[in-house]
C-alpha atoms as a PDB file:
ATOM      1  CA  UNK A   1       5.651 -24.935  -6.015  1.00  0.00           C
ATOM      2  CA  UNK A   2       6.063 -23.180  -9.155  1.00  0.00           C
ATOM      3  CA  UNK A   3       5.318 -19.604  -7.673  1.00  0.00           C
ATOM      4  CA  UNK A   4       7.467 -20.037  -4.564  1.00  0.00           C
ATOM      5  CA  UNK A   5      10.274 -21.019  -7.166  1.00  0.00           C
ATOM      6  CA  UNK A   6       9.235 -17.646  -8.760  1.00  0.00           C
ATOM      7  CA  UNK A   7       9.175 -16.046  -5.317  1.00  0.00           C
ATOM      8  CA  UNK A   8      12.488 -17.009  -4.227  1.00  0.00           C
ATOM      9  CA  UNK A   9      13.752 -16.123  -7.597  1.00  0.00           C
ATOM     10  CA  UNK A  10      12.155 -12.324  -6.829  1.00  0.00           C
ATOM     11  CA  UNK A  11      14.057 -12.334  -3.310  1.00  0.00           C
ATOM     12  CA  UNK A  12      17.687 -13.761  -4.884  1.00  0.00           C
ATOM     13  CA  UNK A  13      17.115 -10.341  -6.443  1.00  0.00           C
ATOM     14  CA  UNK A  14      17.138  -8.144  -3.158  1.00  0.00           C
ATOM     15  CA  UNK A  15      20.953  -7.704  -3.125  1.00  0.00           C
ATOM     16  CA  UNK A  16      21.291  -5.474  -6.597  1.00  0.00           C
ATOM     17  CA  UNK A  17      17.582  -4.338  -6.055  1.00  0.00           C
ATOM     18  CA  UNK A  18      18.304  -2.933  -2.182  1.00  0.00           C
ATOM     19  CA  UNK A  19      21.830  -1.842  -3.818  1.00  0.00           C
ATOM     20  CA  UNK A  20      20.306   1.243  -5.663  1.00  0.00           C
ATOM     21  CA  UNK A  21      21.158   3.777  -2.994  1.00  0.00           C
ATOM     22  CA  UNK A  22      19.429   6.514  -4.818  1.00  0.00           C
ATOM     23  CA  UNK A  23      16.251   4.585  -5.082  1.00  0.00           C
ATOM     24  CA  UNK A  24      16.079   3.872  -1.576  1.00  0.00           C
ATOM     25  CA  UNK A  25      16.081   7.529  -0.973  1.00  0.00           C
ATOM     26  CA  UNK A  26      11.846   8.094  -0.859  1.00  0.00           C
ATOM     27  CA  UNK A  27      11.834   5.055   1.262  1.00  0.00           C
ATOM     28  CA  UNK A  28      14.474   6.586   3.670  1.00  0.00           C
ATOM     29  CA  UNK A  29      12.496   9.820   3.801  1.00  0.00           C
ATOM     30  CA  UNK A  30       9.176   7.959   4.930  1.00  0.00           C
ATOM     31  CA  UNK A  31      11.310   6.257   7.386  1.00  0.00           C
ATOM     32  CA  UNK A  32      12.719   9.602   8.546  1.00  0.00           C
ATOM     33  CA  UNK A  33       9.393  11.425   8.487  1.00  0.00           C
ATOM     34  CA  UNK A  34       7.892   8.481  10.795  1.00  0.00           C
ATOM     35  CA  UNK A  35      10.982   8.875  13.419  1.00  0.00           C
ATOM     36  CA  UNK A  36       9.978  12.566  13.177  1.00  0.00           C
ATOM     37  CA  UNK A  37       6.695  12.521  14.066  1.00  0.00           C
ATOM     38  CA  UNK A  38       7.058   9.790  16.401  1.00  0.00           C
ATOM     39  CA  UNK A  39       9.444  11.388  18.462  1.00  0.00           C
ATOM     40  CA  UNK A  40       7.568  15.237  18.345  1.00  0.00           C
ATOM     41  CA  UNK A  41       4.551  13.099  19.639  1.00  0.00           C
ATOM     42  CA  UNK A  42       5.984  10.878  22.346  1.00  0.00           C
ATOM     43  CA  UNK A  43       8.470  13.769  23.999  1.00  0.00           C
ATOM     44  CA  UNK A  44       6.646  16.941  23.436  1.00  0.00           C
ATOM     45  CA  UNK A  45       2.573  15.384  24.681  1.00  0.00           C
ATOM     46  CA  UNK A  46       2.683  12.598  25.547  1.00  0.00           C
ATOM     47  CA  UNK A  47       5.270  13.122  28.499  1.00  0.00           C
ATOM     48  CA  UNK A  48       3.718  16.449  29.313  1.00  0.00           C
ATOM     49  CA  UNK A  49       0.861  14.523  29.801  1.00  0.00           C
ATOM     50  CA  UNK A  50       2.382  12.096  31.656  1.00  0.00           C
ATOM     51  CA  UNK A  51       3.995  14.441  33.852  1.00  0.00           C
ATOM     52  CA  UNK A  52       6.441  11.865  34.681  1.00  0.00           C
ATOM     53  CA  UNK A  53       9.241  14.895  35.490  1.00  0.00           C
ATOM     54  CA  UNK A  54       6.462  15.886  38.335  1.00  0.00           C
ATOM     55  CA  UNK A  55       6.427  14.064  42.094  1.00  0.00           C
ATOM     56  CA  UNK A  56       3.142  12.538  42.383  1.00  0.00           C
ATOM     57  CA  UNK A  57       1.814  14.665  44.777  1.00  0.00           C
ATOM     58  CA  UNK A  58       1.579  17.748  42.027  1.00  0.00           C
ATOM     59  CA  UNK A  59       0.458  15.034  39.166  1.00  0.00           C
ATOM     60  CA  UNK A  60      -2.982  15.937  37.300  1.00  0.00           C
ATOM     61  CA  UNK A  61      -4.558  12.348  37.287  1.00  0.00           C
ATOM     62  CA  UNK A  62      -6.477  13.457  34.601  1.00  0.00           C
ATOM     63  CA  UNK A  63      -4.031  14.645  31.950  1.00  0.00           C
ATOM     64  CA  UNK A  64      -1.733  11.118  33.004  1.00  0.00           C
ATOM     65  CA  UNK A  65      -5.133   9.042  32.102  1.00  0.00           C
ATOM     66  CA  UNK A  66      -5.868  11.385  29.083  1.00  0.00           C
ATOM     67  CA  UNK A  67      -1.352  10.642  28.302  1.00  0.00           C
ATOM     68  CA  UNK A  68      -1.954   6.930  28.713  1.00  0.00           C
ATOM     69  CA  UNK A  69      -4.733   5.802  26.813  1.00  0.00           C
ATOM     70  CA  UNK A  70      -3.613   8.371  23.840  1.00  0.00           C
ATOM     71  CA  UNK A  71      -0.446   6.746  24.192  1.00  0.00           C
ATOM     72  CA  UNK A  72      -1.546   3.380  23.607  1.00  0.00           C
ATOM     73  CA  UNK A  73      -3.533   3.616  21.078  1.00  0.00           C
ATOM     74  CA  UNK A  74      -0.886   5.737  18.843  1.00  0.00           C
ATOM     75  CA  UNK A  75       1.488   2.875  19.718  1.00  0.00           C
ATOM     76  CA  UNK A  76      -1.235   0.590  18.212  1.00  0.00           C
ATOM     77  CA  UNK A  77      -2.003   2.102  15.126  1.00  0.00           C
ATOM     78  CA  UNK A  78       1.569   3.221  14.218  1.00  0.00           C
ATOM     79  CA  UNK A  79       3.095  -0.684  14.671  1.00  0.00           C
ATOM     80  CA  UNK A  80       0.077  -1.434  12.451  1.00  0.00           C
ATOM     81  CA  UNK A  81       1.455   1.018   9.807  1.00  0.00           C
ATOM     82  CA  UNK A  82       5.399   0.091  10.222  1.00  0.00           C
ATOM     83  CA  UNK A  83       4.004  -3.818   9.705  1.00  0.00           C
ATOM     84  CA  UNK A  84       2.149  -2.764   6.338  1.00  0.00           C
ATOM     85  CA  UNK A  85       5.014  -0.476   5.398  1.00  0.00           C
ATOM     86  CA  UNK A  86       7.138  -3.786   5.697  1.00  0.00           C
ATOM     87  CA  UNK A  87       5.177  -6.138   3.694  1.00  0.00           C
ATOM     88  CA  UNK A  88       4.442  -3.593   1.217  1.00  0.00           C
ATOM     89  CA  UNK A  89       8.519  -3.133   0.704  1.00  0.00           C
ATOM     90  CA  UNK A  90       9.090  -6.777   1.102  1.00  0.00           C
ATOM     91  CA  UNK A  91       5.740  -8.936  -0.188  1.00  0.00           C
ATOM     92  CA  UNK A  92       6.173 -10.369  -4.158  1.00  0.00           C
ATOM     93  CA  UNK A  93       3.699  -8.697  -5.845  1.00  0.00           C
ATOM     94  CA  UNK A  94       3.096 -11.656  -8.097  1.00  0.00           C
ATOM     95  CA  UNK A  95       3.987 -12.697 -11.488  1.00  0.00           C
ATOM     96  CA  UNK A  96       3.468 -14.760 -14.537  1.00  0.00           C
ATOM     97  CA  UNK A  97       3.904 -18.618 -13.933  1.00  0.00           C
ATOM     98  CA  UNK A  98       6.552 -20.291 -15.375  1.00  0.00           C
ATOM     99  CA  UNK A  99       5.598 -23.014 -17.725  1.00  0.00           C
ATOM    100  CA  UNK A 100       1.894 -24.016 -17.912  1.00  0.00           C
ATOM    101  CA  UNK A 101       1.715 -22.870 -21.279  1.00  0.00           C
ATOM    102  CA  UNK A 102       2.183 -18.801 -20.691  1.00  0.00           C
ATOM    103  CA  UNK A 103       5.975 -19.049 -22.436  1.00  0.00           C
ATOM    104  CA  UNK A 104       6.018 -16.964 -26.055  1.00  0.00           C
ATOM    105  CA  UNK A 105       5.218 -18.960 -28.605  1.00  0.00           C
ATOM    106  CA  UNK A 106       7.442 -19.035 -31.579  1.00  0.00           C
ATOM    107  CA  UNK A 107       6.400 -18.822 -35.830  1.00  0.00           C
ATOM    108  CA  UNK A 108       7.762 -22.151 -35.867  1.00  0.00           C
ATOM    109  CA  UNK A 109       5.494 -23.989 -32.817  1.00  0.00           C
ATOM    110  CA  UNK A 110       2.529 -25.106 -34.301  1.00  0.00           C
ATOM    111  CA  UNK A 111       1.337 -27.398 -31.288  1.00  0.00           C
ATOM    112  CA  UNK A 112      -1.687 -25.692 -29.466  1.00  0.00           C
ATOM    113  CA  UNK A 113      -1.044 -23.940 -25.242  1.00  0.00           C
ATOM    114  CA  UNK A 114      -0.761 -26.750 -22.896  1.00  0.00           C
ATOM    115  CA  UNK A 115      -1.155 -26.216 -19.291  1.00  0.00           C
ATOM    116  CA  UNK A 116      -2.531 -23.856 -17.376  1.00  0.00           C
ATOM    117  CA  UNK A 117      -2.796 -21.016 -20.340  1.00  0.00           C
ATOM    118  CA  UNK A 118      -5.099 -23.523 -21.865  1.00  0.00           C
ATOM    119  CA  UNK A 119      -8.283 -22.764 -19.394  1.00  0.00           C
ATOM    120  CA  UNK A 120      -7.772 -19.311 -18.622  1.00  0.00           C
ATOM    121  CA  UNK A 121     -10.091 -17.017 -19.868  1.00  0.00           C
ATOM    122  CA  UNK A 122      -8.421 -14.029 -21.735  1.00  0.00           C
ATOM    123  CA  UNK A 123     -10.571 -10.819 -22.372  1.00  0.00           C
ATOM    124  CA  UNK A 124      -7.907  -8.029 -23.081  1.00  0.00           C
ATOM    125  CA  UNK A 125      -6.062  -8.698 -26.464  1.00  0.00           C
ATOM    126  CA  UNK A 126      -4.487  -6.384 -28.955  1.00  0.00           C
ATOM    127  CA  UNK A 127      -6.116  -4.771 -31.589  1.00  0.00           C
ATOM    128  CA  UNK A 128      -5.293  -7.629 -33.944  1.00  0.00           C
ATOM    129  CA  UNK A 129      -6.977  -9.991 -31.711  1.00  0.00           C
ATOM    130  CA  UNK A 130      -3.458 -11.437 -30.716  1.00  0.00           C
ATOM    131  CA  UNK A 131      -3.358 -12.171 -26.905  1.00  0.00           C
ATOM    132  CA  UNK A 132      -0.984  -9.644 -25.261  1.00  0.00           C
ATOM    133  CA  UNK A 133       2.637 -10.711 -24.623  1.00  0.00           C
ATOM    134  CA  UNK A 134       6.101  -9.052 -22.473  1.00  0.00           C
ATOM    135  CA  UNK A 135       8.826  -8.424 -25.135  1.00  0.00           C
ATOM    136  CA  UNK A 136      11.212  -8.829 -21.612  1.00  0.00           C
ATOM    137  CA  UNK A 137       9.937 -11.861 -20.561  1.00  0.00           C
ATOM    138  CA  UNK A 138       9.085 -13.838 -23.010  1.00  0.00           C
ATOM    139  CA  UNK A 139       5.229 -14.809 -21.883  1.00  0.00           C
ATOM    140  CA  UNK A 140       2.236 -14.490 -22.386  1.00  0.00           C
ATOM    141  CA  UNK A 141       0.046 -11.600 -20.434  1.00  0.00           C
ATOM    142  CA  UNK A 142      -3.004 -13.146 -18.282  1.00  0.00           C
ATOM    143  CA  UNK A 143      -5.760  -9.914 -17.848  1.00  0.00           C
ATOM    144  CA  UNK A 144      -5.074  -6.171 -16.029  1.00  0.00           C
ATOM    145  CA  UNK A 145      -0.921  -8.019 -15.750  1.00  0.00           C
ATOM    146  CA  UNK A 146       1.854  -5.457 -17.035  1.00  0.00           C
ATOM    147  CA  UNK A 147       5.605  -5.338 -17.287  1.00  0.00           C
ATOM    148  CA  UNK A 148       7.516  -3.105 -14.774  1.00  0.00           C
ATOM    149  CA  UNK A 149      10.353  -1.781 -16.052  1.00  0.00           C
ATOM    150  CA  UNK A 150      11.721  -0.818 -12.592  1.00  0.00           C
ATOM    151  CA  UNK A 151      11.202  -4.374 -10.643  1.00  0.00           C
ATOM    152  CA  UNK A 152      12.058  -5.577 -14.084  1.00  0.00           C
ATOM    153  CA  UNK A 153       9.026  -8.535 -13.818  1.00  0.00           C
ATOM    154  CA  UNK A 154       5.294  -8.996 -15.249  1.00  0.00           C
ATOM    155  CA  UNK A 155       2.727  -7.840 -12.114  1.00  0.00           C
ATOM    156  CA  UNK A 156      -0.074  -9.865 -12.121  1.00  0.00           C
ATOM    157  CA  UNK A 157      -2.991  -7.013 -11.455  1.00  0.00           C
ATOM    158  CA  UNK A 158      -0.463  -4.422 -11.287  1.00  0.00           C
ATOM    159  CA  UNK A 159      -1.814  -1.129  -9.521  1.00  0.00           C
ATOM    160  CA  UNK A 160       1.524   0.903 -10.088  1.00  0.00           C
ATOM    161  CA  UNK A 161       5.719   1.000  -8.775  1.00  0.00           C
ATOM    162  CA  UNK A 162       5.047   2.582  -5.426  1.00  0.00           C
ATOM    163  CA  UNK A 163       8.926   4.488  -5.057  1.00  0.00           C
ATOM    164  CA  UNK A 164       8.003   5.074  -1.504  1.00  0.00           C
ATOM    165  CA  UNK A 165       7.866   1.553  -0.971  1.00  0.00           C
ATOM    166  CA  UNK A 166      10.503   0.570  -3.613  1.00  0.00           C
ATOM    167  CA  UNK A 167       7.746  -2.222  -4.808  1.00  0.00           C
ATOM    168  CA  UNK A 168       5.192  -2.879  -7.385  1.00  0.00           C
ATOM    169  CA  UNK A 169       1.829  -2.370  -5.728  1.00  0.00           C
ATOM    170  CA  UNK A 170       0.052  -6.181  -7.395  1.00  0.00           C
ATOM    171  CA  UNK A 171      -2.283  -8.689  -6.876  1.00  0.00           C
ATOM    172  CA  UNK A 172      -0.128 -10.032  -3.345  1.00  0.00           C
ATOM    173  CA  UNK A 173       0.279  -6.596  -1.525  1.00  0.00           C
ATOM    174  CA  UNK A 174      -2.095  -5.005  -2.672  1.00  0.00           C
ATOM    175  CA  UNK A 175      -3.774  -5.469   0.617  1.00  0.00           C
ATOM    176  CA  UNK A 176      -0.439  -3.786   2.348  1.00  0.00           C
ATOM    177  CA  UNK A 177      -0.772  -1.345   0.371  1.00  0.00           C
ATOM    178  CA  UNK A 178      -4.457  -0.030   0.959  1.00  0.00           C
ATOM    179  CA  UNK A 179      -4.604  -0.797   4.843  1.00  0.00           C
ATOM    180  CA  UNK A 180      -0.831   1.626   4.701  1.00  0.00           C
ATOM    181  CA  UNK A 181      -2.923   4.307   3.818  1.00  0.00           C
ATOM    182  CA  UNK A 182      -5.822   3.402   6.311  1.00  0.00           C
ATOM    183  CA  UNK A 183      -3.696   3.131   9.474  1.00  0.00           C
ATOM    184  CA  UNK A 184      -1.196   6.530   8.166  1.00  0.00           C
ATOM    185  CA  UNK A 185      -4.967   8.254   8.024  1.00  0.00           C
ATOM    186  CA  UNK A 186      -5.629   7.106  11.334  1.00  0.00           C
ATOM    187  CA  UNK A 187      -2.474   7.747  13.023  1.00  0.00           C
ATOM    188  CA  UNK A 188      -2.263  11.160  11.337  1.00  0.00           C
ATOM    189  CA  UNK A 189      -5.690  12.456  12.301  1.00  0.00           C
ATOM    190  CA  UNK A 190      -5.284  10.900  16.131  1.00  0.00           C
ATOM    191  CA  UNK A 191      -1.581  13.009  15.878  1.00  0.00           C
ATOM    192  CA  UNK A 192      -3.334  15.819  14.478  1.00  0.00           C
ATOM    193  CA  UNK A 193      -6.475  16.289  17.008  1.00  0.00           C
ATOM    194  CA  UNK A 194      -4.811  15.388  19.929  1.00  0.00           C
ATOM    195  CA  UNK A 195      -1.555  17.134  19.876  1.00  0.00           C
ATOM    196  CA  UNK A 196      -3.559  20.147  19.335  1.00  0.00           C
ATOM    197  CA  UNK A 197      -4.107  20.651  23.181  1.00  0.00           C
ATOM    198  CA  UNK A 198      -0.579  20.672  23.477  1.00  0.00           C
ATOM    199  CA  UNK A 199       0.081  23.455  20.763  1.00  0.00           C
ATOM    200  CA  UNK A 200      -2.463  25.405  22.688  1.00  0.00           C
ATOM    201  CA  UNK A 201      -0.726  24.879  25.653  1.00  0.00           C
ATOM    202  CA  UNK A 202       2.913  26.186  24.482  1.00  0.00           C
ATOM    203  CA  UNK A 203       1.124  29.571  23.770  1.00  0.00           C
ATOM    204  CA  UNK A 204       1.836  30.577  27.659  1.00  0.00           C
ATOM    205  CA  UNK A 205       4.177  32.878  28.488  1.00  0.00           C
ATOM    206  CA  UNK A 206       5.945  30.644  30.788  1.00  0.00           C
ATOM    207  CA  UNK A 207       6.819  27.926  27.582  1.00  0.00           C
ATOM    208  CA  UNK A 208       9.936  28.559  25.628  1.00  0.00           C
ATOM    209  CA  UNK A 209       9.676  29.828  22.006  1.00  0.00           C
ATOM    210  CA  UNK A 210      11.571  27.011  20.645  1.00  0.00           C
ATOM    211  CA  UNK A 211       9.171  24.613  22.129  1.00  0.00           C
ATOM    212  CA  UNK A 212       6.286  26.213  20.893  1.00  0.00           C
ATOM    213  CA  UNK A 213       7.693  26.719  17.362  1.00  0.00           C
ATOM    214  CA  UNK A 214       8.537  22.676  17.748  1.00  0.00           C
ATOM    215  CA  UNK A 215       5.063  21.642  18.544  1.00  0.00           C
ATOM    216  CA  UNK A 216       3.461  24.159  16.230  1.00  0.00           C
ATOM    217  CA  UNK A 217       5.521  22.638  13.457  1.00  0.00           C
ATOM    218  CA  UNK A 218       4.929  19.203  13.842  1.00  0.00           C
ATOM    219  CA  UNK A 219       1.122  19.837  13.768  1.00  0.00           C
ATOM    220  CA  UNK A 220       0.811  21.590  10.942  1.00  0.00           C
ATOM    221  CA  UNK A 221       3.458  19.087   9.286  1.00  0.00           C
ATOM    222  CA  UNK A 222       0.759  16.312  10.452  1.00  0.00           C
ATOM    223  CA  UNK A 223      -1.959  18.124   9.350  1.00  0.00           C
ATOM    224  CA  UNK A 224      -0.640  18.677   5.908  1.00  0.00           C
ATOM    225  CA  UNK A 225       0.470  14.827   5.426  1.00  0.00           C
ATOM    226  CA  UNK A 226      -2.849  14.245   6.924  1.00  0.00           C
ATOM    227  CA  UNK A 227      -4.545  15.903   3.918  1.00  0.00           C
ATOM    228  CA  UNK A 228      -2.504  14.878   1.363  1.00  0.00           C
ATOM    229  CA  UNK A 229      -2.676  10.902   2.300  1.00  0.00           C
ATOM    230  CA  UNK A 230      -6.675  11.158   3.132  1.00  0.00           C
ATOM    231  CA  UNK A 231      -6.789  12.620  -0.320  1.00  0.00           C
ATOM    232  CA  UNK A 232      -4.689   9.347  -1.486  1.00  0.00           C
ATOM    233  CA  UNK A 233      -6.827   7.084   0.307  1.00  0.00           C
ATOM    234  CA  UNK A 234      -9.970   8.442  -1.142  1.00  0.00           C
ATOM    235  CA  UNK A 235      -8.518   7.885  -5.133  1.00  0.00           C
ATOM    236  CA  UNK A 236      -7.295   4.351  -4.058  1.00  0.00           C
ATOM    237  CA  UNK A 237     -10.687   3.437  -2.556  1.00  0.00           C
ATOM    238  CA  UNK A 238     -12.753   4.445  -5.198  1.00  0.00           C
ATOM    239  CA  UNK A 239     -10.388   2.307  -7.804  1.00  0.00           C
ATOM    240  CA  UNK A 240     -10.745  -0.560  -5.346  1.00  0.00           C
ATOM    241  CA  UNK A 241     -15.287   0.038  -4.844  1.00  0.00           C
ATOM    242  CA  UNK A 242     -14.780   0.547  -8.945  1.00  0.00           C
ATOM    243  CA  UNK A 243     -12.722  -2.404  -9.993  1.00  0.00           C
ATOM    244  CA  UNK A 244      -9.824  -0.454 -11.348  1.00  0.00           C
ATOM    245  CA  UNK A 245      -6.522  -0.048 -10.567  1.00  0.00           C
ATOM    246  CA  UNK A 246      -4.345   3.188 -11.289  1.00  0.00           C
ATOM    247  CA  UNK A 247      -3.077   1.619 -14.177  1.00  0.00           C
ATOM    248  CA  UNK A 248      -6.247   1.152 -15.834  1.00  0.00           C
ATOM    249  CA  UNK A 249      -7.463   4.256 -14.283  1.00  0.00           C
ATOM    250  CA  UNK A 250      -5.185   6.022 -16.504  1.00  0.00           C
ATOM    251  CA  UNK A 251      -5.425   3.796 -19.208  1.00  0.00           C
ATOM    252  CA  UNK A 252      -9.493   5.249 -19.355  1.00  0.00           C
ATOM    253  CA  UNK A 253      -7.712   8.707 -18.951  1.00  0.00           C
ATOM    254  CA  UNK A 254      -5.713   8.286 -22.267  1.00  0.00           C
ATOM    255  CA  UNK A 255      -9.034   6.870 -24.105  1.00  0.00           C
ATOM    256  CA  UNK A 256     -10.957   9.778 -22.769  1.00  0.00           C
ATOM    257  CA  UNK A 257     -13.034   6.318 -21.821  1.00  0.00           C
ATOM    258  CA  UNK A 258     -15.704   7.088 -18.826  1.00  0.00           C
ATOM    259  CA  UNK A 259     -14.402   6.637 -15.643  1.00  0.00           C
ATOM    260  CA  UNK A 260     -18.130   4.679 -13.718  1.00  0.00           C
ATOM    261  CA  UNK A 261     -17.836   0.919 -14.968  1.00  0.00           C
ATOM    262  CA  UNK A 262     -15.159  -1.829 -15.461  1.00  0.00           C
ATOM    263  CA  UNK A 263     -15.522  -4.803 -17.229  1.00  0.00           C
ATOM    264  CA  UNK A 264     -13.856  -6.368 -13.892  1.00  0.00           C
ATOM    265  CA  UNK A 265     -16.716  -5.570 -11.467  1.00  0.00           C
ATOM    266  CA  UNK A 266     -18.961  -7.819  -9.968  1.00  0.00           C
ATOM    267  CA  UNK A 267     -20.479  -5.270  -7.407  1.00  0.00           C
ATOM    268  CA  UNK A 268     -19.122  -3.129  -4.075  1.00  0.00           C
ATOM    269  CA  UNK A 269     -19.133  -6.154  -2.157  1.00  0.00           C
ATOM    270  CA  UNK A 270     -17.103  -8.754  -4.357  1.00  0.00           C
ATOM    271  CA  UNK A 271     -14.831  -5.466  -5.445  1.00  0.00           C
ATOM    272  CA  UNK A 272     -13.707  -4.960  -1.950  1.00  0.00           C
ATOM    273  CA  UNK A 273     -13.058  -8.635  -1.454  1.00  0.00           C
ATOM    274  CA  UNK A 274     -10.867  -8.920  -4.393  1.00  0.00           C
ATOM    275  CA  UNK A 275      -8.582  -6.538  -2.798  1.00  0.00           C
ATOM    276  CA  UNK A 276      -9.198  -6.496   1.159  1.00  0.00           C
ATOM    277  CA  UNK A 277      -9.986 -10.344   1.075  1.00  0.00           C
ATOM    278  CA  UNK A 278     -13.096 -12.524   1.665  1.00  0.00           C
ATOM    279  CA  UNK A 279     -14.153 -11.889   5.326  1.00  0.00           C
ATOM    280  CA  UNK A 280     -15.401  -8.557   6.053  1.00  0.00           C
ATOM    281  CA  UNK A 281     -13.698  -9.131   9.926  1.00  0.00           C
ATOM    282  CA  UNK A 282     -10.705  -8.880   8.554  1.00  0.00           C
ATOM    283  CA  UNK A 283     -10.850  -6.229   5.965  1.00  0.00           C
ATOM    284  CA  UNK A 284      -9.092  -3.693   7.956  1.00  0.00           C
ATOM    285  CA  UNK A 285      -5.905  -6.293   9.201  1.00  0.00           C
ATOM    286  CA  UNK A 286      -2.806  -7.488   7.618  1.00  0.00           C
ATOM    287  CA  UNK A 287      -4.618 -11.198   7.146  1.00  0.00           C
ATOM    288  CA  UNK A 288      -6.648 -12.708   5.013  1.00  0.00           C
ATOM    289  CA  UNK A 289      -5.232 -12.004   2.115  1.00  0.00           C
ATOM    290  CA  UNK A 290      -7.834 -12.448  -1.247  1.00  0.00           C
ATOM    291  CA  UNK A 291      -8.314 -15.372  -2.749  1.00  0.00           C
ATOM    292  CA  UNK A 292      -7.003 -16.699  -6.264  1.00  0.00           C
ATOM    293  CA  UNK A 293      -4.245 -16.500  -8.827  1.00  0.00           C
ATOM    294  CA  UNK A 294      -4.391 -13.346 -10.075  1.00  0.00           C
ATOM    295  CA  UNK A 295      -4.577 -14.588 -13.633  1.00  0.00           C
ATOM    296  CA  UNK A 296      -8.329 -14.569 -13.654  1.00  0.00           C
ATOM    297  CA  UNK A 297     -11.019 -12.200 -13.314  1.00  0.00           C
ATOM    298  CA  UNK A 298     -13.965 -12.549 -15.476  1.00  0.00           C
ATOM    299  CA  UNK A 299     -15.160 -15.948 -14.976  1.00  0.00           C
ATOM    300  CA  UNK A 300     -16.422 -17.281 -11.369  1.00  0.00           C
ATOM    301  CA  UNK A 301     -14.268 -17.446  -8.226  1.00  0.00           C
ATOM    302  CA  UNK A 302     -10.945 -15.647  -9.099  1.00  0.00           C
END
């Protein structure tokens, strides 16, 4: 009850949060750089392929079976990305619960943490030995939780403030956020290999310049986003193999700390659970989300 109370409170926020034109503006270019390639895909190979301009009597069956089952499957994998991209820009990344002992204490409270506070085990604390607290809201920090200035909240397990999604990347979408990458990788390479044939194809003297320049464009526009995300996706999966999250990862960068261990792992296996979820099956779709709180991470189940 409490953290749907907390949830709701996160959504009341939408109207000023949504209102900040100019930080909308990565999310519109995503948007518009989807559209793009969707549309350079669909009208430029997949219709040629298709042939659907053609009577059927001069179709190629085997460039319309080739068009239709590449067709499909981009359809597939891209509604797989838009749904991530959604719940990434829309999921509560999770916070600090209110009450159950996590409120700031002040000098002048002398009775001991009640609640929830009371059993959870707390392994980063200052250098005083103090636990770690938000100066903006007024709690008290449960492990690998930080204060976003942006979203203006504590993220439980925050990974970082995506501005491409206009979210916190924490310990609810973090899923989103990983299996995003995984299906843009997928969609990207499929766009990339198999609109090839059709770059090859505008080479002929009998295709206009200006479609060949079109097609050439978008594939080497693909291939470059292709590069640059697979890149992405290889950092983000060895945090999530290594128990870290970008936040700490550059928190060992500041130390000069090593970069191999984390006092949060518990193996490859449990690491990829705590962020894809328990069930291997499901690892690579929107569901089954990971189990817990997010406040723990040392001790047992989470």
């Amino acid at each position: 009850m409490r953290s749907r109370q907390r949830e709701q409170q996160y959504l009341d926020r939408d109207a000023p949060r949504f209102g900040e034109l100019s930080k909308l503006l990565p999310v519109f270019l995503v948007v518009v750089t989807i559209v793009f390639l969707y549309v350079q895909y669909f009208f430029l190979h997949c219709l040629r392929l298709l042939q659907w301009d053609l009577p059927d009597i001069l179709r190629n069956a085997e460039q319309i079976s080739r068009g239709s089952w590449q067709l499909g499957v981009f359809h597939i994998v891209t509604l797989m990305l838009l749904y991530c991209l959604l719940r990434c820009l829309l999921t509560f990344p999770g916070t600090i619960p209110d009450g159950q002992g996590w409120e700031l204490q002040t000098e002048s409270t002398t009775s001991p943490v009640d609640g929830e506070m009371k059993s959870v085990q707390i392994t980063e604390k200052k250098t005083t030995g103090e636990r770690r607290h938000c100066k903006w809201c007024l709690k008290y920090k449960p492990d690998r939780c930080h204060h976003c200035r942006v979203c203006n909240i504590c993220v439980l397990r925050m990974d970082h403030h995506c501005p491409w999604v206009y979210n916190c990347i924490g310990f609810r979408n973090h899923k989103y956020f990983i299996l995003l990458l995984i299906y843009s990788a997928i969609d990207l390479i499929f766009i990339t290999v198999t609109m090839f044939e059709s770059v090859w194809w505008s080479t002929r003297i009998d295709v206009s310049p200006a479609l060949m320049l079109s097609l050439l464009f978008a594939e080497c526009f693909a291939c470059f986003l292709c590069m640059v995300n697979c890149l992405f996706l290889g950092f983000h999966g060895w945090l999530t193999v290594n128990a870290m999250t970008t936040l700490e990862f550059c928190e060992k960068s500041m130390k000069m700390a090593g970069y191999d261990s984390s006092i949060y792992s518990k193996g490859v296996y449990e690491n990829i659970c705590a962020v894809l979820g328990p069930k291997p099956l499901f690892w690579f779709l929107p569901c089954s989300l990971p189990k817990g709180d997010g406040l723990t991470w040392r001790d047992g189940e989470d």
